[in-house]
Protein backbone atom coordinates (compact mmCIF):
# COMPACT_ATOMS: atom_id res chain seq x y z
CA UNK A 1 55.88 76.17 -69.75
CA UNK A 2 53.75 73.19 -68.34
CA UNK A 3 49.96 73.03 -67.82
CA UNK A 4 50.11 72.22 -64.58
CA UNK A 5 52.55 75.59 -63.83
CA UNK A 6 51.85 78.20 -65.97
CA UNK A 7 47.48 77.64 -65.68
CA UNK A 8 47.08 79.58 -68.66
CA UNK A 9 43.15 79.96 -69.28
CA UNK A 10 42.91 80.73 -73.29
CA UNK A 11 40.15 79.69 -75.11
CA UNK A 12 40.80 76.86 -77.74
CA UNK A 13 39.66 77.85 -81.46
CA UNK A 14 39.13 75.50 -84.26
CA UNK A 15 42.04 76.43 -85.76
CA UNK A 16 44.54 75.68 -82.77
CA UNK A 17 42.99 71.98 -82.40
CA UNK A 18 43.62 70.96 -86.10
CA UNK A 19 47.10 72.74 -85.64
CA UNK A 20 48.94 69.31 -86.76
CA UNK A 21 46.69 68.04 -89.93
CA UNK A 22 50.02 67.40 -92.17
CA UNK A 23 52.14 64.41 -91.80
CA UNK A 24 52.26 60.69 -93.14
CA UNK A 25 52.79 57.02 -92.03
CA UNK A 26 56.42 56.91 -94.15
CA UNK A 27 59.34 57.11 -92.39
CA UNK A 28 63.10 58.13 -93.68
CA UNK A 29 64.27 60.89 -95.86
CA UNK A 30 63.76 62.64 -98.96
CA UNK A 31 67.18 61.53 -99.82
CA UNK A 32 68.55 65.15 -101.60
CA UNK A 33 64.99 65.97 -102.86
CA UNK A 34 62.65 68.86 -102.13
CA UNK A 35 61.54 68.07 -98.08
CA UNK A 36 58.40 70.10 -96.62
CA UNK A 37 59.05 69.70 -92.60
CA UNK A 38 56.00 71.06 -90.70
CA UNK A 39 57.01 71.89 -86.46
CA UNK A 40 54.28 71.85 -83.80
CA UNK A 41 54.99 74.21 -81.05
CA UNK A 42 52.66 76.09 -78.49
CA UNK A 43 53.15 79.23 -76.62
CA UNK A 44 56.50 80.92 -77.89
CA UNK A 45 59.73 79.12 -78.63
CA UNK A 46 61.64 81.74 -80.00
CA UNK A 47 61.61 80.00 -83.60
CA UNK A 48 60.29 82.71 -86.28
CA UNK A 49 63.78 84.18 -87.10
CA UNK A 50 65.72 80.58 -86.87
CA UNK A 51 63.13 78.86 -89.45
CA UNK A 52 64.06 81.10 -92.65
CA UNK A 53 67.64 81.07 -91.34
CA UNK A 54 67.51 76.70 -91.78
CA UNK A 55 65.74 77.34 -94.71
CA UNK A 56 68.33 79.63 -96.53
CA UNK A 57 71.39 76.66 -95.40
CA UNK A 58 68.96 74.24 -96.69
CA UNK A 59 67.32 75.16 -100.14
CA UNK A 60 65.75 71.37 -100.30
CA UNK A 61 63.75 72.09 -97.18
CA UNK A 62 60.34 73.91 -96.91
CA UNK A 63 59.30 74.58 -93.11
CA UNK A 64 55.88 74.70 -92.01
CA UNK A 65 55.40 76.27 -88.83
CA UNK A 66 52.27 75.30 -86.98
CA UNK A 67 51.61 77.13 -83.69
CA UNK A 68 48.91 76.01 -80.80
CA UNK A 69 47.09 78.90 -78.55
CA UNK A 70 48.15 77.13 -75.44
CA UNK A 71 49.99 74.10 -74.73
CA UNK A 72 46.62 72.36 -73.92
CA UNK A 73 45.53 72.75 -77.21
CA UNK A 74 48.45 71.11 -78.51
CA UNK A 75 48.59 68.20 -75.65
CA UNK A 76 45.13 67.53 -76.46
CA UNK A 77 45.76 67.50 -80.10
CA UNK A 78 48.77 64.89 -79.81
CA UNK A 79 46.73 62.39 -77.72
CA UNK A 80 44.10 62.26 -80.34
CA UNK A 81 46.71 62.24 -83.18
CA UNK A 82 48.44 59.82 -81.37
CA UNK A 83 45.12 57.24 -80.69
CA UNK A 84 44.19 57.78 -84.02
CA UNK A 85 47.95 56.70 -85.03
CA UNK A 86 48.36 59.27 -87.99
CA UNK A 87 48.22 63.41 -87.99
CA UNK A 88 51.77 64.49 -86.49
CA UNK A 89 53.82 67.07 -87.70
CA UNK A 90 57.10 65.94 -88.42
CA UNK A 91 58.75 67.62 -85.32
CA UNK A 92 56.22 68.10 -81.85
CA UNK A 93 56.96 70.17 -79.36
CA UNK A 94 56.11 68.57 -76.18
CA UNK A 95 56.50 70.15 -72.05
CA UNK A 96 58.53 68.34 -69.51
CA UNK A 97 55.22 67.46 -67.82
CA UNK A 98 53.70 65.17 -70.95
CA UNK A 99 56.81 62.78 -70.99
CA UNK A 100 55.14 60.37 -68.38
CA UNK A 101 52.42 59.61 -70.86
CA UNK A 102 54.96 59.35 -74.23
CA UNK A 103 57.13 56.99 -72.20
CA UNK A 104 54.09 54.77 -72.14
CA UNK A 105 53.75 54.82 -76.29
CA UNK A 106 57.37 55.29 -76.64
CA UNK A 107 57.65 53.03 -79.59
CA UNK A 108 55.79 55.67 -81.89
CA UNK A 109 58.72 58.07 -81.24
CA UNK A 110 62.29 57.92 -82.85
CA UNK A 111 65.13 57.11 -80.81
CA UNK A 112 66.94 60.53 -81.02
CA UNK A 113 69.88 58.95 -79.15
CA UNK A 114 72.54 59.65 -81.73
CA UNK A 115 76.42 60.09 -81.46
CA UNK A 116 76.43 63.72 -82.68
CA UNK A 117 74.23 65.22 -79.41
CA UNK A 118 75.79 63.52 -76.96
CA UNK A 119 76.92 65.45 -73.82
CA UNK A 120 75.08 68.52 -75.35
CA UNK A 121 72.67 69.06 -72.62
CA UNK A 122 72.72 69.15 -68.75
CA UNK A 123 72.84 65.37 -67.58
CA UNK A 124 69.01 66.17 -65.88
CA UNK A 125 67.17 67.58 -68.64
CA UNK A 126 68.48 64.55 -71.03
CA UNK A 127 67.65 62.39 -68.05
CA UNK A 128 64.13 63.37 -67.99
CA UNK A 129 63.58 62.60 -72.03
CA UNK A 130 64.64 58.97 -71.52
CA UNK A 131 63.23 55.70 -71.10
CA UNK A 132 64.07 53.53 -69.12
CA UNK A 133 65.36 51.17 -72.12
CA UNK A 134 68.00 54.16 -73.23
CA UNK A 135 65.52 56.01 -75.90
CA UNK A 136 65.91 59.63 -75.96
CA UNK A 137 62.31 61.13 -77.08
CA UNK A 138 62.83 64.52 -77.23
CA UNK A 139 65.57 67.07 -78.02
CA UNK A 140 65.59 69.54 -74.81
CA UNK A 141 64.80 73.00 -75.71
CA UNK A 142 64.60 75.60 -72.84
CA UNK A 143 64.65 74.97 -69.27
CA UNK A 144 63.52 76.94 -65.68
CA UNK A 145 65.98 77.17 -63.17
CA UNK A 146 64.26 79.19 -60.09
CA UNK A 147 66.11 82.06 -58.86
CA UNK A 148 64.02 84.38 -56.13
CA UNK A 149 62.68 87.76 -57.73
CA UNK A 150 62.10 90.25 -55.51
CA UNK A 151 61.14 93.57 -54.83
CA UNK A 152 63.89 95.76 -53.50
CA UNK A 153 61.61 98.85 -52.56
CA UNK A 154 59.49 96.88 -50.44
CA UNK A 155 62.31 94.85 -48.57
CA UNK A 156 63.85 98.74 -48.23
CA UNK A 157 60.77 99.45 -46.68
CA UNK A 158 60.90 96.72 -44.12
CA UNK A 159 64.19 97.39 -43.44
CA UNK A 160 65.43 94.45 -44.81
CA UNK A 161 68.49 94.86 -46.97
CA UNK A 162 67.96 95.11 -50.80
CA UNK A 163 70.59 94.78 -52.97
CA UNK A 164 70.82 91.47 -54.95
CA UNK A 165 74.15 90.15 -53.39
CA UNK A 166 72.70 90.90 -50.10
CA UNK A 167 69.42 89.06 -50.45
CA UNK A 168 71.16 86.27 -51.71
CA UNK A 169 73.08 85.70 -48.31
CA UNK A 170 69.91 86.58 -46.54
CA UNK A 171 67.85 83.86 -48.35
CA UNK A 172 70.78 81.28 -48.69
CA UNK A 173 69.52 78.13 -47.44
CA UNK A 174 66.88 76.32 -46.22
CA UNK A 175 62.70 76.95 -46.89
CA UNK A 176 62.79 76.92 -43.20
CA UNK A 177 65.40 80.12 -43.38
CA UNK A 178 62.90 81.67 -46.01
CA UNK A 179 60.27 81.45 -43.96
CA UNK A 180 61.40 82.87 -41.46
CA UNK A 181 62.81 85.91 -42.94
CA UNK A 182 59.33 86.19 -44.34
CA UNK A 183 57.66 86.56 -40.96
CA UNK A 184 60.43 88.94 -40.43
CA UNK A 185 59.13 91.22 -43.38
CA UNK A 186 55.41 90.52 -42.58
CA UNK A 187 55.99 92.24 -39.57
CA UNK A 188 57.14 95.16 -40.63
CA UNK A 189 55.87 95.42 -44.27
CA UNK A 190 51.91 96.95 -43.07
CA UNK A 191 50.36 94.56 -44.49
CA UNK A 192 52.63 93.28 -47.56
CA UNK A 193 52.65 89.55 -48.20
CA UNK A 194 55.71 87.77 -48.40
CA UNK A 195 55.13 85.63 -51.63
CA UNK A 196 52.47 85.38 -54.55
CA UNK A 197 51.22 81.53 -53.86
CA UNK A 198 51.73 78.02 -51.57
CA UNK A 199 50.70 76.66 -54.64
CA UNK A 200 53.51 78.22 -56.22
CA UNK A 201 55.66 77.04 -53.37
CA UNK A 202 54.60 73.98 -52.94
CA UNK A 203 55.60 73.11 -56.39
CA UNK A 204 59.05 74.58 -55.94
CA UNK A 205 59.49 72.17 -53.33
CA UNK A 206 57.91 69.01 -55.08
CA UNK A 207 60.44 69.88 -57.51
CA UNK A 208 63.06 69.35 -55.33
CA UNK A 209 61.67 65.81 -54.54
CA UNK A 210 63.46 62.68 -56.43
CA UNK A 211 60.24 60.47 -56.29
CA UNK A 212 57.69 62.30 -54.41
CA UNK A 213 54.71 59.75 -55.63
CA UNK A 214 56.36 56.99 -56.46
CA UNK A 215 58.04 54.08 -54.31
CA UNK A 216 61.47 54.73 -56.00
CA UNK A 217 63.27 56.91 -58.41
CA UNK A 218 63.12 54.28 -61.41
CA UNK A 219 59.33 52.30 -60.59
CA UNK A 220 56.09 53.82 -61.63
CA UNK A 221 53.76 52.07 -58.61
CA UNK A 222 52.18 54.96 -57.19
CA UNK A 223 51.88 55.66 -53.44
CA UNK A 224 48.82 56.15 -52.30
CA UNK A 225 48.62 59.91 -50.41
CA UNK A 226 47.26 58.65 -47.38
CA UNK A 227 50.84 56.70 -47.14
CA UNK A 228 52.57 59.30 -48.01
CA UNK A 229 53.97 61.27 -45.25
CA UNK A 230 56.44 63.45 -47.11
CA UNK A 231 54.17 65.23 -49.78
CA UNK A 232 51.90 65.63 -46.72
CA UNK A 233 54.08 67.33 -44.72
CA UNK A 234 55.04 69.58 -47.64
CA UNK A 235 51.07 70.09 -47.79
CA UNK A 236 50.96 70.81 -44.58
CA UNK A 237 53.78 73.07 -43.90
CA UNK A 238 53.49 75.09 -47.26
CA UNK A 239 50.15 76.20 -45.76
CA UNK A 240 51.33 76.62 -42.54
CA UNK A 241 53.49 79.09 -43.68
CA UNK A 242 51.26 80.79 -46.53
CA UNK A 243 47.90 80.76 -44.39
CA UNK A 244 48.94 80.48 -40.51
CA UNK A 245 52.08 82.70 -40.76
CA UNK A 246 50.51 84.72 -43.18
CA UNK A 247 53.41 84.66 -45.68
CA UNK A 248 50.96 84.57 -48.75
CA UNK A 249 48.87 86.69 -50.37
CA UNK A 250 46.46 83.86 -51.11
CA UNK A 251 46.76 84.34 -54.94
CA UNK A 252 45.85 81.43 -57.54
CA UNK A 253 48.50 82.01 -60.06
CA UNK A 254 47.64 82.70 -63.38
CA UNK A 255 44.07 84.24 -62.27
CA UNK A 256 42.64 88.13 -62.68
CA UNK A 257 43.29 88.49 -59.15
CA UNK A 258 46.89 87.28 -59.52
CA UNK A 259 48.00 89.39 -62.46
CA UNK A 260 46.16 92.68 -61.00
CA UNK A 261 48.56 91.86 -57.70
CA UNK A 262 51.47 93.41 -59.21
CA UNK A 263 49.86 97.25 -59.50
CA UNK A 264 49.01 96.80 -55.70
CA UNK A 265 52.14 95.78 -53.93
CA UNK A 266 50.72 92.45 -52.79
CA UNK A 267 53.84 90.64 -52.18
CA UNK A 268 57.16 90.60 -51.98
CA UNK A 269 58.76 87.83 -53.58
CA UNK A 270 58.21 85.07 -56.11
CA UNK A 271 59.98 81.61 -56.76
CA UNK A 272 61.41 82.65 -60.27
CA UNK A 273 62.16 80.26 -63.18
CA UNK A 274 63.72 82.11 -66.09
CA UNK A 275 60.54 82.31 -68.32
CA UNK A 276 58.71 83.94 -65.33
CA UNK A 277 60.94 87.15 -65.83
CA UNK A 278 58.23 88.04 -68.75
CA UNK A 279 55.14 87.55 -66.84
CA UNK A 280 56.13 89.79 -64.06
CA UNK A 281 57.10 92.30 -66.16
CA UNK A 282 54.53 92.49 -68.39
CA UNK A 283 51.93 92.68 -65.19
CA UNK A 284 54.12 95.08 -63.35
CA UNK A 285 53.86 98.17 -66.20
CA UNK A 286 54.80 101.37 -64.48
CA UNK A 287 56.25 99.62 -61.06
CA UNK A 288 60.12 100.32 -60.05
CA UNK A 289 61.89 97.68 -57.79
CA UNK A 290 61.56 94.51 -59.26
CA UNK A 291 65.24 92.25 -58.35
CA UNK A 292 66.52 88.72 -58.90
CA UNK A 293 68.89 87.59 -56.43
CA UNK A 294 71.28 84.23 -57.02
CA UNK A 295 69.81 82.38 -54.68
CA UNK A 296 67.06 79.42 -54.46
CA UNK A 297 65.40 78.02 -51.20
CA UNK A 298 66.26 74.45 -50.62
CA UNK A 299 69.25 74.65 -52.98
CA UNK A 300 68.65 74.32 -57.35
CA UNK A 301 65.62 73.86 -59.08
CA UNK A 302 64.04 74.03 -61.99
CA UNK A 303 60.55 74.12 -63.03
CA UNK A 304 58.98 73.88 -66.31
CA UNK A 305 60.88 73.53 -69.94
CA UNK A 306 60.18 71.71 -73.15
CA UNK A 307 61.18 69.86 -76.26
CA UNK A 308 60.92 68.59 -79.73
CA UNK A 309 60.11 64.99 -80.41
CA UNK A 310 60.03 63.10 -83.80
CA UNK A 311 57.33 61.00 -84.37
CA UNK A 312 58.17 58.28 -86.44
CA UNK A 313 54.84 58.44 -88.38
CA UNK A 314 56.64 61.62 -90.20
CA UNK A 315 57.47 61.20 -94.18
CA UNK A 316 60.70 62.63 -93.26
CA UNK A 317 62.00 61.69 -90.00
CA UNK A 318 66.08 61.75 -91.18
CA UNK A 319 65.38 65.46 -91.79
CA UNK A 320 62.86 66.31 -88.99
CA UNK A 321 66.00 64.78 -86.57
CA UNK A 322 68.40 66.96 -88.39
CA UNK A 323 66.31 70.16 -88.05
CA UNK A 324 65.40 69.36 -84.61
CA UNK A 325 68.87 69.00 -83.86
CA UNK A 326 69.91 72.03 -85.53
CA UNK A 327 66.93 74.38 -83.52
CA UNK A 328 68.44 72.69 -80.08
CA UNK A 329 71.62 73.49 -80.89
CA UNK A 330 73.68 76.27 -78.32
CA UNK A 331 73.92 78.88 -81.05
CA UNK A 332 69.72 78.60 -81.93
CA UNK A 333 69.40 78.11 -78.18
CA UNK A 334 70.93 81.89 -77.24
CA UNK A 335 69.15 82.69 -80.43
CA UNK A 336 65.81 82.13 -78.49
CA UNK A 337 67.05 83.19 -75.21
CA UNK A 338 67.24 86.52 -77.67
CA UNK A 339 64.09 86.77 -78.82
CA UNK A 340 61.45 85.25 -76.00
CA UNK A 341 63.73 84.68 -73.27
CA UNK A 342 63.65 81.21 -73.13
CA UNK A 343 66.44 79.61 -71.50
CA UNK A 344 68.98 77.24 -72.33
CA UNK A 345 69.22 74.06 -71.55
CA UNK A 346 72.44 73.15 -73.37
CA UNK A 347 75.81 72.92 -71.34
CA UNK A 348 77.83 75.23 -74.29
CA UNK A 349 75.00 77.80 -74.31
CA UNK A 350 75.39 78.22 -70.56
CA UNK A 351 79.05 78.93 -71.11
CA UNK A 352 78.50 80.89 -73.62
CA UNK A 353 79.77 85.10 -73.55
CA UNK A 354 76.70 85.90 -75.30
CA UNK A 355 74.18 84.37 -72.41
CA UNK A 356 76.61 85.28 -69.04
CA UNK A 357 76.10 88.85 -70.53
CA UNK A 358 72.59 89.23 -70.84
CA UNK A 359 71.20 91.38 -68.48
CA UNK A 360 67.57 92.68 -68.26
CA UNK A 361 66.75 96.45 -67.52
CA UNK A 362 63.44 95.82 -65.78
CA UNK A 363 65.12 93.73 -62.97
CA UNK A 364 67.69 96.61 -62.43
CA UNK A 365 69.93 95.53 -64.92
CA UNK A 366 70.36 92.06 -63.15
CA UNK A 367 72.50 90.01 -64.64
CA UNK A 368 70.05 87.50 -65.50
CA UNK A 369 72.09 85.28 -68.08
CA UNK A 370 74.93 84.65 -65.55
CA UNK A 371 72.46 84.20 -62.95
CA UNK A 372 70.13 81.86 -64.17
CA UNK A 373 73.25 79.90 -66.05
CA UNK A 374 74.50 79.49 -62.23
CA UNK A 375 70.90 78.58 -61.19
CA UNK A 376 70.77 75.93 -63.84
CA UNK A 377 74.01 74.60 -63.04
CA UNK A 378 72.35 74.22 -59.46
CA UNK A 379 70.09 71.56 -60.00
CA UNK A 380 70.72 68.31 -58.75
CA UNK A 381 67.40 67.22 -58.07
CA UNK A 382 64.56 66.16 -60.71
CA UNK A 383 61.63 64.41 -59.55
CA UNK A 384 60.59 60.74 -61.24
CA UNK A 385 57.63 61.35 -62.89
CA UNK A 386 55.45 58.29 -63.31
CA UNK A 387 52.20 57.97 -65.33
CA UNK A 388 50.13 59.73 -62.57
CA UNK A 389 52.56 62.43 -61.89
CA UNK A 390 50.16 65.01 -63.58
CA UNK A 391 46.58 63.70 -61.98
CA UNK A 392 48.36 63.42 -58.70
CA UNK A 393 49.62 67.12 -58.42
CA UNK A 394 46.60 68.86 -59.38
CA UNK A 395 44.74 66.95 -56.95
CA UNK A 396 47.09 68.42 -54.42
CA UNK A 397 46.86 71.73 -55.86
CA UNK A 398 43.67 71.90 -56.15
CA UNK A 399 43.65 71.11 -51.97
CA UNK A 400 45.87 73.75 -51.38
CA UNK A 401 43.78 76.22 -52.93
CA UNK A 402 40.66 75.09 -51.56
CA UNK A 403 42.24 75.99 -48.11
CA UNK A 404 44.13 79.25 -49.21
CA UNK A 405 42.22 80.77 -51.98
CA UNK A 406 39.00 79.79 -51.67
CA UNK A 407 38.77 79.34 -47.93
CA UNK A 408 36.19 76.55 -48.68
CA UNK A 409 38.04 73.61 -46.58
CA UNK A 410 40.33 73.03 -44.02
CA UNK A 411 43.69 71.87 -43.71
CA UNK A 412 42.39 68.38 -42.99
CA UNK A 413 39.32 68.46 -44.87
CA UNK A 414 41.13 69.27 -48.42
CA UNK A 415 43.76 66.99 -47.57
CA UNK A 416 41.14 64.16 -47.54
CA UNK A 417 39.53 65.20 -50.29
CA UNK A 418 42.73 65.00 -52.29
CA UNK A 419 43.49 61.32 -50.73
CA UNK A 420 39.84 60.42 -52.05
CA UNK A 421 40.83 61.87 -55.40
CA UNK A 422 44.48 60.03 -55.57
CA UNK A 423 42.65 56.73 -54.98
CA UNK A 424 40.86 56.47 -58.05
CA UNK A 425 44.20 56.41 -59.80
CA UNK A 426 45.01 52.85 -61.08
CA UNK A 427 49.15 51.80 -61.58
């Protein structure tokens, strides 16, 4: 669920930019008394049910729920709140993407490093919530480990095999193997693309990346993308692959043109994180084949996932630590994973009976909890993301899709334009 990933285009209403107005400059607890906890979250988090469930276990405490159209709305919203220095709920919701910029005002968050969550979550999602002084700002709540979904009717029509166990030995390995099976099906799919997106891809393999702006996986000074000869040659190959090879359908993700893709066989395959399950279904009303197969290119990743801060400018931040706590927690987490399919991030949920037996209909009855618990388990990689992290991936984005999409630049040309961009940025 990131800005930068899902591109959701929603228009902003009055009421989703005030979403936050409650809150105080006190800090502490209500100490036993009546406690009115208002949570910021955007998109869906799976919450509704869990709230009056706290609520009944805790008669002191009133929640408040207060939900953004898009997770713009509520980025935008916390920067202001957070210039302005008063306005937060007591718990905010925040995307893997925004930490970069909290890290910087760090001080206005409490330290949620406490005894009773240790070990709870994988050691990279915790990893990615703290500072380099040892401050844990956020709780993790879901996560998006990429699996590849697929569509077996097409790959039977290309005469490529189509089971799930199959594709994953067909796929296991490198982006270089992927490819290549993908000019394999081009050939023989009349006129089929093999995935959605190189913007798509080329985020996958960013992801897989330990520092791919900065000069190391701990320091924040930014390289400058002329110098940078590894994001370039992902640039450069992704499109190679999409636009040369003609493994892409030269979709923007997220646009009218994208979503209408699924009634019109467009592609084949799509670099899956576990919240991506709902999109494609939802666009693909009416179409039989859709897969997921246990494999990733490259090896694990994950892309996207979110979670709940405390600002310390709460009236109650002892109980807004608790009840953050309690939401993150593996039984509320497979509660979620339940209701909006959001999924775990906590090392108990992904052992959990309840989540290895999920399956999903749509995706012929894959068995998408044990799947996407291995998937998870597979990441090993998380890139560093410093303060420009955000600026400096759209501006690559946006290059790629000059050249694939809008077929307004060339290779070189967008590349440039992006280096032009990139230098503007200040450490």
């Amino acid at each position: 669920m990131s800005p930068i990933h899902r591109k959701v285009a929603v228009a902003l209403t009055v009421a989703a930019l005030a979403l936050t107005g409650c809150g105080s400059s006190s800090g502490g607890s209500a100490a036993g008394g009546k406690v009115t906890l208002t949570v910021a979250t955007f998109d869906e988090f799976g919450y509704e049910s869990l709230y009056p469930e706290y609520m009944k276990a805790h008669p002191n405490v009133k929640i408040v729920a207060k939900k953004a159209a898009t997770s713009q709305a509520a980025r935008d919203n916390m920067n202001t709140r957070l210039a302005a220095n008063s306005g937060l709920a007591d718990i905010e919701a925040v995307e893997t993407d925004w930490l970069p910029d909290l890290m910087k005002v760090s001080s206005k968050f409490v330290d949620l490093n406490t005894s009773d969550v240790k070990g709870r979550w994988l050691s990279w999602k915790t990893k990615e919530a703290t500072t380099p002084s040892g401050q844990l700002l956020g709780y993790g709540t879901d996560s998006g480990p990429e699996a590849v979904c697929y569509r077996s009717d097409l790959f039977k029509k290309a005469g490529l095999p189509s089971d799930r166990e199959s594709v994953a030995k067909l796929l296991n390995g490198s982006w270089d193997n992927y490819f290549q099976v993908g000019r394999q099906f081009v050939a023989k799919s009349g006129g089929v693309a093999w995935f959605d997106s190189a913007d798509a891809v080329f985020i996958a393999r960013l992801n897989q990346m330990p520092n791919p702006f900065s000069s190391s996986s701990t320091e924040e000074k930014l390289i400058p993308l002329d110098q940078n000869a590894p994001v370039k040659d992902l640039y450069t190959s992704t499109l190679k692959a999409g636009v040369d090879d003609q493994l892409s359908a030269r979709l923007a993700q997220w646009s009218q043109d994208w979503t209408n893709a699924f009634q019109k066989d467009k592609f084949a395959t799509m670099l899956c994180p576990a919240w991506l399950m709902g999109p494609i279904e939802g666009n693909s009303s009416g179409v039989k084949g859709w897969d997921i197969a246990n494999v990733f290119p490259g090896g694990g990743g994950n892309w996207g996932g979110s979670y709940l801060t405390v600002p310390k400018m709460g009236k109650n931040t002892d109980d807004a630590r608790k009840l953050a706590a309690w939401l993150t927690a593996p039984e509320q987490q497979i509660k979620a994973f339940k209701a909006k399919g959001n999924f775990p991030s906590q090392v108990k949920a992904l052992d959990s009976s309840e989540l290895t037996s999920s399956t999903n209909a749509f995706f012929n009855n894959a068995p998408t909890g044990k799947i996407f618990a291995e998937r998870a388990k597979a990441v090993t990689v998380m890139p560093f993301k410093g303060p420009h992290y955000f600026a400096v991936t759209t501006a690559v984005n946006d290059a790629i899709n000059r050249v694939e999409v809008d077929k307004s630049a060339t290779v070189a040309a967008s590349w440039a334009k992006a280096v032009e961009e990139v230098k503007g940025l200040s450490d």
